[in-house]
C-alpha atoms as a PDB file:
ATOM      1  CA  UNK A   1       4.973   7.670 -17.101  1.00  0.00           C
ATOM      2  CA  UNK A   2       5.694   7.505 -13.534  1.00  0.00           C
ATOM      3  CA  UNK A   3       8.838   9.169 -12.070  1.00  0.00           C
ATOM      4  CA  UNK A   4       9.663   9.044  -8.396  1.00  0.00           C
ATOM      5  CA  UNK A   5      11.418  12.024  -6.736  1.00  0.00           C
ATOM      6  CA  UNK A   6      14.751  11.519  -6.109  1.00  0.00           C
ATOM      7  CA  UNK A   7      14.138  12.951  -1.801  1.00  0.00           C
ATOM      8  CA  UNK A   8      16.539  10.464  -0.669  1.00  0.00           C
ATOM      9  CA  UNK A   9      19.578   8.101  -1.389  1.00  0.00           C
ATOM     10  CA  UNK A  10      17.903   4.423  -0.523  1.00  0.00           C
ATOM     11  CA  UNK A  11      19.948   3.574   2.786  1.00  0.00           C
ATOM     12  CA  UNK A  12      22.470   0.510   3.680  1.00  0.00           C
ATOM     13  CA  UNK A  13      22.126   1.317   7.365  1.00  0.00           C
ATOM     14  CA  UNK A  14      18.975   0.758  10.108  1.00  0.00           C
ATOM     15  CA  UNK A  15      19.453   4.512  11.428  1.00  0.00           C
ATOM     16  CA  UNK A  16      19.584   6.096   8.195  1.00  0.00           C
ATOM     17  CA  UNK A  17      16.540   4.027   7.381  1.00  0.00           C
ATOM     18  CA  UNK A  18      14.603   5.503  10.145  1.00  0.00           C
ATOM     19  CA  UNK A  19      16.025   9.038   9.721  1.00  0.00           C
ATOM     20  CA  UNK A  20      14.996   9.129   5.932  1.00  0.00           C
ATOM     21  CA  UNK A  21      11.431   8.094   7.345  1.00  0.00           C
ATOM     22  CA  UNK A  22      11.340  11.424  10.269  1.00  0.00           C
ATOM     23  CA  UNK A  23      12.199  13.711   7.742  1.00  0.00           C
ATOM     24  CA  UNK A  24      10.047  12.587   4.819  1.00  0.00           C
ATOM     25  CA  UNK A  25       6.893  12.004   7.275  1.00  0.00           C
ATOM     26  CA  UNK A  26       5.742  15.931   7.216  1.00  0.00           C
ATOM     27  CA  UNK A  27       5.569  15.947   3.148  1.00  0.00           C
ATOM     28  CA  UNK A  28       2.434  13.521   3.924  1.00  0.00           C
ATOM     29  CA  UNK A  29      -0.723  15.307   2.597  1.00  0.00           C
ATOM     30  CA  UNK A  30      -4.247  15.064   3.592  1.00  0.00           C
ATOM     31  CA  UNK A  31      -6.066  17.247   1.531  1.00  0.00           C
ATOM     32  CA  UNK A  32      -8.574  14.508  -0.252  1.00  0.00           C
ATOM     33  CA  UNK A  33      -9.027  12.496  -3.356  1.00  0.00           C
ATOM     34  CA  UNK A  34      -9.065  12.663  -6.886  1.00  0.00           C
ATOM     35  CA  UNK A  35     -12.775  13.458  -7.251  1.00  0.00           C
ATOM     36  CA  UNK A  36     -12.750  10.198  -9.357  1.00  0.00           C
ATOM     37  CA  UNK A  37     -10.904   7.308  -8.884  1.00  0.00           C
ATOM     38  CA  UNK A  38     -10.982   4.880 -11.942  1.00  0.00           C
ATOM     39  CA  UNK A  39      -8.303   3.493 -11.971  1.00  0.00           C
ATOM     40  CA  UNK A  40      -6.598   2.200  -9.285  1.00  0.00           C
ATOM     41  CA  UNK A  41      -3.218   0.216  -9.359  1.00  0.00           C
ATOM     42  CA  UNK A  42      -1.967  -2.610  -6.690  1.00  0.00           C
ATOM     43  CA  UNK A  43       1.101  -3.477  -5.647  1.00  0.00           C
ATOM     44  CA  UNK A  44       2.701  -6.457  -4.252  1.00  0.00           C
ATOM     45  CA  UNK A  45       6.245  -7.932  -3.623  1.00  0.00           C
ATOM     46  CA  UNK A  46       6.789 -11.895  -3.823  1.00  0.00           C
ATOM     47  CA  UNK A  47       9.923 -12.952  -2.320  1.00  0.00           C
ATOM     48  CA  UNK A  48      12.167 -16.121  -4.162  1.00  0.00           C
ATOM     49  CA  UNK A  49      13.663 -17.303  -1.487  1.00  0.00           C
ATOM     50  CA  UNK A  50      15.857 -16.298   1.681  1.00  0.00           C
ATOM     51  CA  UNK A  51      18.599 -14.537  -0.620  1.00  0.00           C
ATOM     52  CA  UNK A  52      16.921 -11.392  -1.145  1.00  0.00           C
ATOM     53  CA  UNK A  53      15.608 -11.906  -4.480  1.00  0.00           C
ATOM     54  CA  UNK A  54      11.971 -10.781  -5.325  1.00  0.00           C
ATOM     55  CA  UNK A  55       9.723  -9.984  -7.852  1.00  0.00           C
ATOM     56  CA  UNK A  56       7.830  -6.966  -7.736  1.00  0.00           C
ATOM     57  CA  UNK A  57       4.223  -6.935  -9.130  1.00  0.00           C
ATOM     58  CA  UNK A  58       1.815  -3.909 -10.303  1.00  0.00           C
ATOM     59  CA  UNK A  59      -1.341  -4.429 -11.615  1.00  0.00           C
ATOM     60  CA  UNK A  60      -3.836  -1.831 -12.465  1.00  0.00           C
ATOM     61  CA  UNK A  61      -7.493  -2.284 -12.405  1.00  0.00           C
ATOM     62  CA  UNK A  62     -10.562  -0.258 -13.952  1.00  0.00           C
ATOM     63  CA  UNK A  63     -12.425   0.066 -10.724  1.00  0.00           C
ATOM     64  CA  UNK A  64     -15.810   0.023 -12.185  1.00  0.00           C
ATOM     65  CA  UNK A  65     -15.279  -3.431 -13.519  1.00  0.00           C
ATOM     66  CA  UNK A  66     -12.297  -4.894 -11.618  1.00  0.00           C
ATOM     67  CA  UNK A  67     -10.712  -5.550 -15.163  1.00  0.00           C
ATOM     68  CA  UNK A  68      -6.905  -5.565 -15.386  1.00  0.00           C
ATOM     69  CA  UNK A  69      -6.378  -2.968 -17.809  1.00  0.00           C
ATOM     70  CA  UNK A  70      -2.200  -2.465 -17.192  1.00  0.00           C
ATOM     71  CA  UNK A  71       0.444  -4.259 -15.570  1.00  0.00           C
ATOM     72  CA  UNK A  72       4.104  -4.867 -14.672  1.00  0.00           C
ATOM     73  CA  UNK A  73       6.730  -6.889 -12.948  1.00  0.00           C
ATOM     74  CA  UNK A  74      10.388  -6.091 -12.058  1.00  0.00           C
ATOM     75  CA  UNK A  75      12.597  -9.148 -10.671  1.00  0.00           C
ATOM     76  CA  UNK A  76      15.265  -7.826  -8.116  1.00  0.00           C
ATOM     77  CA  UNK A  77      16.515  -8.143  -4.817  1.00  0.00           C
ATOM     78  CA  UNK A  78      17.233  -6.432  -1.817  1.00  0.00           C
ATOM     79  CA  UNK A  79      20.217  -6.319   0.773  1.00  0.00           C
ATOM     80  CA  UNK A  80      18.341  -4.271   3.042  1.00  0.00           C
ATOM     81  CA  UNK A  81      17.935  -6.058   6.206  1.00  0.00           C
ATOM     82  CA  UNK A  82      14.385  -7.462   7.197  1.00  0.00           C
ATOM     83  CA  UNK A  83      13.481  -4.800   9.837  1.00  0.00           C
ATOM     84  CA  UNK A  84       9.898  -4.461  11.154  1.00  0.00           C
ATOM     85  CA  UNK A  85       9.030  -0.429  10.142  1.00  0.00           C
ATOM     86  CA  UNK A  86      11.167  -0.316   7.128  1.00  0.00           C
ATOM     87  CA  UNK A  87       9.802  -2.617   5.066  1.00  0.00           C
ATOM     88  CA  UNK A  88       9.664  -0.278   2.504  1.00  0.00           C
ATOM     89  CA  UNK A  89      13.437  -0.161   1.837  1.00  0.00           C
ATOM     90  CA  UNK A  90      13.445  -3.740   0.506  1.00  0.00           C
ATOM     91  CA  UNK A  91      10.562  -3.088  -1.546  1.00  0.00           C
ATOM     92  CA  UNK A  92      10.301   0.474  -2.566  1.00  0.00           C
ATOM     93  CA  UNK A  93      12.807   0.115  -5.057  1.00  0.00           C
ATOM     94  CA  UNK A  94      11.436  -2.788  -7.066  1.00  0.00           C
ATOM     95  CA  UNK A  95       8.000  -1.533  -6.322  1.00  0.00           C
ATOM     96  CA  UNK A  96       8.847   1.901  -8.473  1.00  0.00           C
ATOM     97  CA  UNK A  97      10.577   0.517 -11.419  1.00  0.00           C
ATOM     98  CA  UNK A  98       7.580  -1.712 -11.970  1.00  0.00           C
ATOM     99  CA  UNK A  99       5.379   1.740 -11.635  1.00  0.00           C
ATOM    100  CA  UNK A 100       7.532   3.059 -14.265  1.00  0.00           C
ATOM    101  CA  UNK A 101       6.755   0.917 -16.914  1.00  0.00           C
ATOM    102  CA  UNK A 102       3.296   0.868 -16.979  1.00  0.00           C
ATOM    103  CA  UNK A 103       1.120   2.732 -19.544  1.00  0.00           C
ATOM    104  CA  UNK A 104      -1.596   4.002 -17.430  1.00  0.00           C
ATOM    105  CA  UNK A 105      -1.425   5.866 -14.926  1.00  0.00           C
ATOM    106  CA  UNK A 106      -3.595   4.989 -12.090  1.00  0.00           C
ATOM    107  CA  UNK A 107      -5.213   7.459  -9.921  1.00  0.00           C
ATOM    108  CA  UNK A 108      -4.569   5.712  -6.479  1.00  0.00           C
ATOM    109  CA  UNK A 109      -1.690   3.382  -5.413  1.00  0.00           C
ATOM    110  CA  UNK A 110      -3.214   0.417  -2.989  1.00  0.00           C
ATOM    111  CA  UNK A 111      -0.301  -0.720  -1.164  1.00  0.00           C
ATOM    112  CA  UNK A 112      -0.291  -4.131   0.404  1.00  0.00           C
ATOM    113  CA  UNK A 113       0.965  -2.576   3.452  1.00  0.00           C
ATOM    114  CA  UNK A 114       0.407   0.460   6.025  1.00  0.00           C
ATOM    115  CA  UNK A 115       0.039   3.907   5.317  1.00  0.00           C
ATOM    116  CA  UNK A 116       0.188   5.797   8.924  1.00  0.00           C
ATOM    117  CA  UNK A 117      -0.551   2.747  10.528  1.00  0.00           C
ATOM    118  CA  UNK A 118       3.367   2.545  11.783  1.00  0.00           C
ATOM    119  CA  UNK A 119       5.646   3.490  14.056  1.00  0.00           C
ATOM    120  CA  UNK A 120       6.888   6.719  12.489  1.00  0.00           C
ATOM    121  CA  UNK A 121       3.815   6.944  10.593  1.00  0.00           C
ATOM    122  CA  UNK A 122       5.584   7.078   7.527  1.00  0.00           C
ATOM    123  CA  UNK A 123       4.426   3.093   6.431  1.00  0.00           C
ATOM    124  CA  UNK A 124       5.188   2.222   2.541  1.00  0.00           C
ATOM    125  CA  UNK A 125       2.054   3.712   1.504  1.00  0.00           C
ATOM    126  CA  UNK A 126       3.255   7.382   2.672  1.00  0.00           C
ATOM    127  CA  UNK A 127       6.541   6.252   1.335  1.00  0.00           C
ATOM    128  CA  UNK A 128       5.754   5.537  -2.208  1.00  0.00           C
ATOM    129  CA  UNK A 129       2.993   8.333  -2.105  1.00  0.00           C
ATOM    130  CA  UNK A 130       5.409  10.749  -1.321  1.00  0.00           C
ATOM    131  CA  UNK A 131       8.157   9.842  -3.997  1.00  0.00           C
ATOM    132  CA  UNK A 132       5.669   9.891  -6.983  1.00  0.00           C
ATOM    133  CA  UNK A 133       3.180  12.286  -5.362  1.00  0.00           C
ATOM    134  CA  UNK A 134       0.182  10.072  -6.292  1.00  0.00           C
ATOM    135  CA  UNK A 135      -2.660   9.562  -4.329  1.00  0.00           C
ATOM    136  CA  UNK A 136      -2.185   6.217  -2.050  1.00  0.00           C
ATOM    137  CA  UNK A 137      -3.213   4.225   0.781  1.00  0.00           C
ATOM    138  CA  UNK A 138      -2.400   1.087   2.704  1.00  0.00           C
ATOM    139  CA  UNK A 139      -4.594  -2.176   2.989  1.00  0.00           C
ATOM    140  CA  UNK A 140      -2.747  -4.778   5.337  1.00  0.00           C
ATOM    141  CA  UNK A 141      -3.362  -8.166   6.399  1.00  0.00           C
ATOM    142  CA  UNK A 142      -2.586  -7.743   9.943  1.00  0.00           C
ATOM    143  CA  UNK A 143      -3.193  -4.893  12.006  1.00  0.00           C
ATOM    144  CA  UNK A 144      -0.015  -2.498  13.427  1.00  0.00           C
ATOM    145  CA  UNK A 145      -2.051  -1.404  16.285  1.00  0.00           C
ATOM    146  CA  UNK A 146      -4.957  -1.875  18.720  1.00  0.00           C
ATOM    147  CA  UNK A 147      -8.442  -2.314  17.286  1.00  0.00           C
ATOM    148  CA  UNK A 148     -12.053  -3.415  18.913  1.00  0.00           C
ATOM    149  CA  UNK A 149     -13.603  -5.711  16.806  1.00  0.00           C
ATOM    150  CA  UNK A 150     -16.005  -4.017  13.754  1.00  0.00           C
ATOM    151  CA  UNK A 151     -19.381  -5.546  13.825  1.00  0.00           C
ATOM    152  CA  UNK A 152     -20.008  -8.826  11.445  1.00  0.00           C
ATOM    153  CA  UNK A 153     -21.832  -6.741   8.785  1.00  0.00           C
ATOM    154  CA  UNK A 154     -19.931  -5.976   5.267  1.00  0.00           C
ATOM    155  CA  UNK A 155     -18.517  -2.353   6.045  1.00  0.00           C
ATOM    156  CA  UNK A 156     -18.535  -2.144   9.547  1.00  0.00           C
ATOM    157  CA  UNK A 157     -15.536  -0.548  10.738  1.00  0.00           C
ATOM    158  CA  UNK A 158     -13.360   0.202  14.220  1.00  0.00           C
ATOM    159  CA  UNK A 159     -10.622   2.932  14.637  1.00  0.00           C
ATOM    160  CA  UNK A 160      -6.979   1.409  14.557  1.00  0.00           C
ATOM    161  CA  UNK A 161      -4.976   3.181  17.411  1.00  0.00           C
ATOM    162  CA  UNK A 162      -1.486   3.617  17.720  1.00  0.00           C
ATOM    163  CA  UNK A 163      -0.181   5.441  21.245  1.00  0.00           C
ATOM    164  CA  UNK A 164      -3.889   6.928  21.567  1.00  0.00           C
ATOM    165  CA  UNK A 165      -4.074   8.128  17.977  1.00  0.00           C
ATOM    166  CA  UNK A 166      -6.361   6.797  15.551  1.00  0.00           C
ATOM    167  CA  UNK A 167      -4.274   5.793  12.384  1.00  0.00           C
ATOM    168  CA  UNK A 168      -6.453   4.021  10.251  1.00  0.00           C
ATOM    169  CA  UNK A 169      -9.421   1.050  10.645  1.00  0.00           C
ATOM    170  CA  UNK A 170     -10.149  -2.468  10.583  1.00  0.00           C
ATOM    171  CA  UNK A 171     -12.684  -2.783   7.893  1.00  0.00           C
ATOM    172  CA  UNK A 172     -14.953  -5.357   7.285  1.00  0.00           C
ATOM    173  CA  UNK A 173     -15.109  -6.396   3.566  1.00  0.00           C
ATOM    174  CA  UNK A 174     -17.373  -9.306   3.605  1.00  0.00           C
ATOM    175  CA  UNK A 175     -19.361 -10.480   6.683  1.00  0.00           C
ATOM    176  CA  UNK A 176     -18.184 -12.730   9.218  1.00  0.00           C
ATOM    177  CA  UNK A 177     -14.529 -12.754   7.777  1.00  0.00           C
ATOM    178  CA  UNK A 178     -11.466 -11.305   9.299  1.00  0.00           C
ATOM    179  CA  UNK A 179     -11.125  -7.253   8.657  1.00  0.00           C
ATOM    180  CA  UNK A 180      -8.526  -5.466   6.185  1.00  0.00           C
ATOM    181  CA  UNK A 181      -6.448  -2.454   7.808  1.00  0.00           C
ATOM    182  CA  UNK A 182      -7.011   0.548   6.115  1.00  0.00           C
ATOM    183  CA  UNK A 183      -4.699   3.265   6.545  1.00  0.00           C
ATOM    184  CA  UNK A 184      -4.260   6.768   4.853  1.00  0.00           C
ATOM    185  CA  UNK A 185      -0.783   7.097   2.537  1.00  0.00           C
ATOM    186  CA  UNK A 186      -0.774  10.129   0.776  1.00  0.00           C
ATOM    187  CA  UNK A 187      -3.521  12.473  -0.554  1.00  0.00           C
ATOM    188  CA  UNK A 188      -6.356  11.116   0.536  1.00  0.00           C
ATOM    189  CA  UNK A 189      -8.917  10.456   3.154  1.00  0.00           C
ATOM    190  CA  UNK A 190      -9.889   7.460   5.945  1.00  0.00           C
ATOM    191  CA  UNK A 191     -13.435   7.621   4.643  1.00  0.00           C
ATOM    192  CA  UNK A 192     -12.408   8.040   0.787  1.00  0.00           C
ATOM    193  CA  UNK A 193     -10.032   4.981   1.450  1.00  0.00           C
ATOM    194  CA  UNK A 194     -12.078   2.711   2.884  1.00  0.00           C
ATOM    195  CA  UNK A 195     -14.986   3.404   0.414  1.00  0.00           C
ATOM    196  CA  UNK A 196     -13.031   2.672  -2.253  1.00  0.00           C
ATOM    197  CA  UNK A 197     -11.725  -0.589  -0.527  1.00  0.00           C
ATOM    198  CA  UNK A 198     -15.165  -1.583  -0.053  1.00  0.00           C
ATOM    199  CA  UNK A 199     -15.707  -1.077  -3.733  1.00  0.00           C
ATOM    200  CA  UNK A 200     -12.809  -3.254  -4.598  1.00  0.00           C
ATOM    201  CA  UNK A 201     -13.603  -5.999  -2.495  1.00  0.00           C
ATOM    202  CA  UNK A 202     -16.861  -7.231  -3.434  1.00  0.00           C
ATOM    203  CA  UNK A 203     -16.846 -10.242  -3.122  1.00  0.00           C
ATOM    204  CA  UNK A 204     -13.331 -11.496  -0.927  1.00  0.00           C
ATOM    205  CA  UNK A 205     -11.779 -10.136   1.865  1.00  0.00           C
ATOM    206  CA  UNK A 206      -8.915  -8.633   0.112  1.00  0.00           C
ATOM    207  CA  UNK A 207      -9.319  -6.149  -2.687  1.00  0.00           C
ATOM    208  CA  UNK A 208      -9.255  -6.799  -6.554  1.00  0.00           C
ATOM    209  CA  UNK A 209      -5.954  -4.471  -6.755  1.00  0.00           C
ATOM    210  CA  UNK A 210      -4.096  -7.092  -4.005  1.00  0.00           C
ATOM    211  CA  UNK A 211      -5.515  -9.961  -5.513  1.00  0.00           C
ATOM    212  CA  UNK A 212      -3.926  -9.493  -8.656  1.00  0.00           C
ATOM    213  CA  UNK A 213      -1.111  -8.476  -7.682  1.00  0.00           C
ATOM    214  CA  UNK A 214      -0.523 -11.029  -5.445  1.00  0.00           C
ATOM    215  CA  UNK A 215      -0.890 -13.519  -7.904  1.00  0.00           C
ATOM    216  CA  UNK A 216       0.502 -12.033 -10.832  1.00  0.00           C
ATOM    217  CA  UNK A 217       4.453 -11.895  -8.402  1.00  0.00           C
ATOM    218  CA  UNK A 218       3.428 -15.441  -7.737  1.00  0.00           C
ATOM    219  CA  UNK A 219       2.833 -16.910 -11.166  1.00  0.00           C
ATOM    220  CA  UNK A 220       5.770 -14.560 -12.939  1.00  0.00           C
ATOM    221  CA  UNK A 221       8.211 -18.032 -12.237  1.00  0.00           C
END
């Protein structure tokens, strides 16, 4: 079973939002992967409406065969305020009670979100990383950053910069289609990360782990 850390009482205010997030930031670790990943879980937050409510989807997915083998939803809500950078306090909260109930437990958490790809470089990847200490990264849609173009070809790849530091990359999953943002969350590498998103994205733009997750939270009514 999963059990988050208890570092932190989850915050009603912006400033204690962002001061949670400075002091949490140096518990980060970079020192690798598992030496095999096969499982790997993904997680994704659908939101009901403009009230708050959500529903908070893990799947987990045998990476040699992009199977589902384990998954869970939570339905909650959030009064945290929508705040670009703290994201994570409107969905952390949902996002671990659903790890909690699952039966497996995967060796990587792919967030649909940024790792160090953010501000304070403490994105919801590092976040839930940190609180369960399991290895995780970040895939997003849209880049937090400055990025070049990759080339066309399926696993090209171009540094993401924040203020002159590299933070993660735009990858390119499949050719000719828009790249994924691959950032580093917690106990792991750029080039482990993006190796394994490559390897769970073989045939869409978005990896197997967001893909079901995504539409499991949509189809959970």
């Amino acid at each position: 079973m999963i059990r988050a850390r208890e570092l932190h009482p989850w915050p009603s205010t912006e400033a204690e939002a962002v001061a949670i997030q400075e002091r949490l930031r140096p518990l980060v670790r970079f020192d690798g992967e598992p030496a095999e990943v096969r499982t790997a879980a993904g997680l994704d937050v659908a939101y009901r409406d403009d009230s708050g409510r959500l529903v908070a989807a893990v799947t987990v997915v045998d990476v040699a065969t992009l199977s589902v083998v384990d998954s869970a939803i939570v339905r909650g809500e959030t009064d945290f305020p929508y705040v670009p950078g703290l994201f994570a306090f409107r969905e952390a909260p949902s996002l671990l009670r659903a790890l909690a109930e699952l039966s497996v437990v995967p060796d990587v958490l792919v967030c649909d979100g940024q790792g160090l790809a953010h501000p304070r470089r403490f994105g919801l990847a590092c976040h839930l990383g940190v609180l369960t200490d399991l290895p995780s990264i970040g895939v997003g849609k849209t880049a937090m950053g400055r990025y070049e173009p990759p080339g066309e070809a399926r696993g090209a790849w171009s540094p993401l910069r924040m203020d002159d530091e590299v933070v993660g990359r735009a990858l390119r999953t499949q050719r000719g289609v828009k790249p994924v943002f691959v950032s580093v969350g917690h106990r792991f590498t750029l080039d482990g990360a993006c190796d394994l998103v490559l390897r769970l994205a073989p045939k869409y733009r978005l990896p197997e782990t967001t893909r079901t997750a995504d539409h499991l939270g949509r189809t959970a009514g």
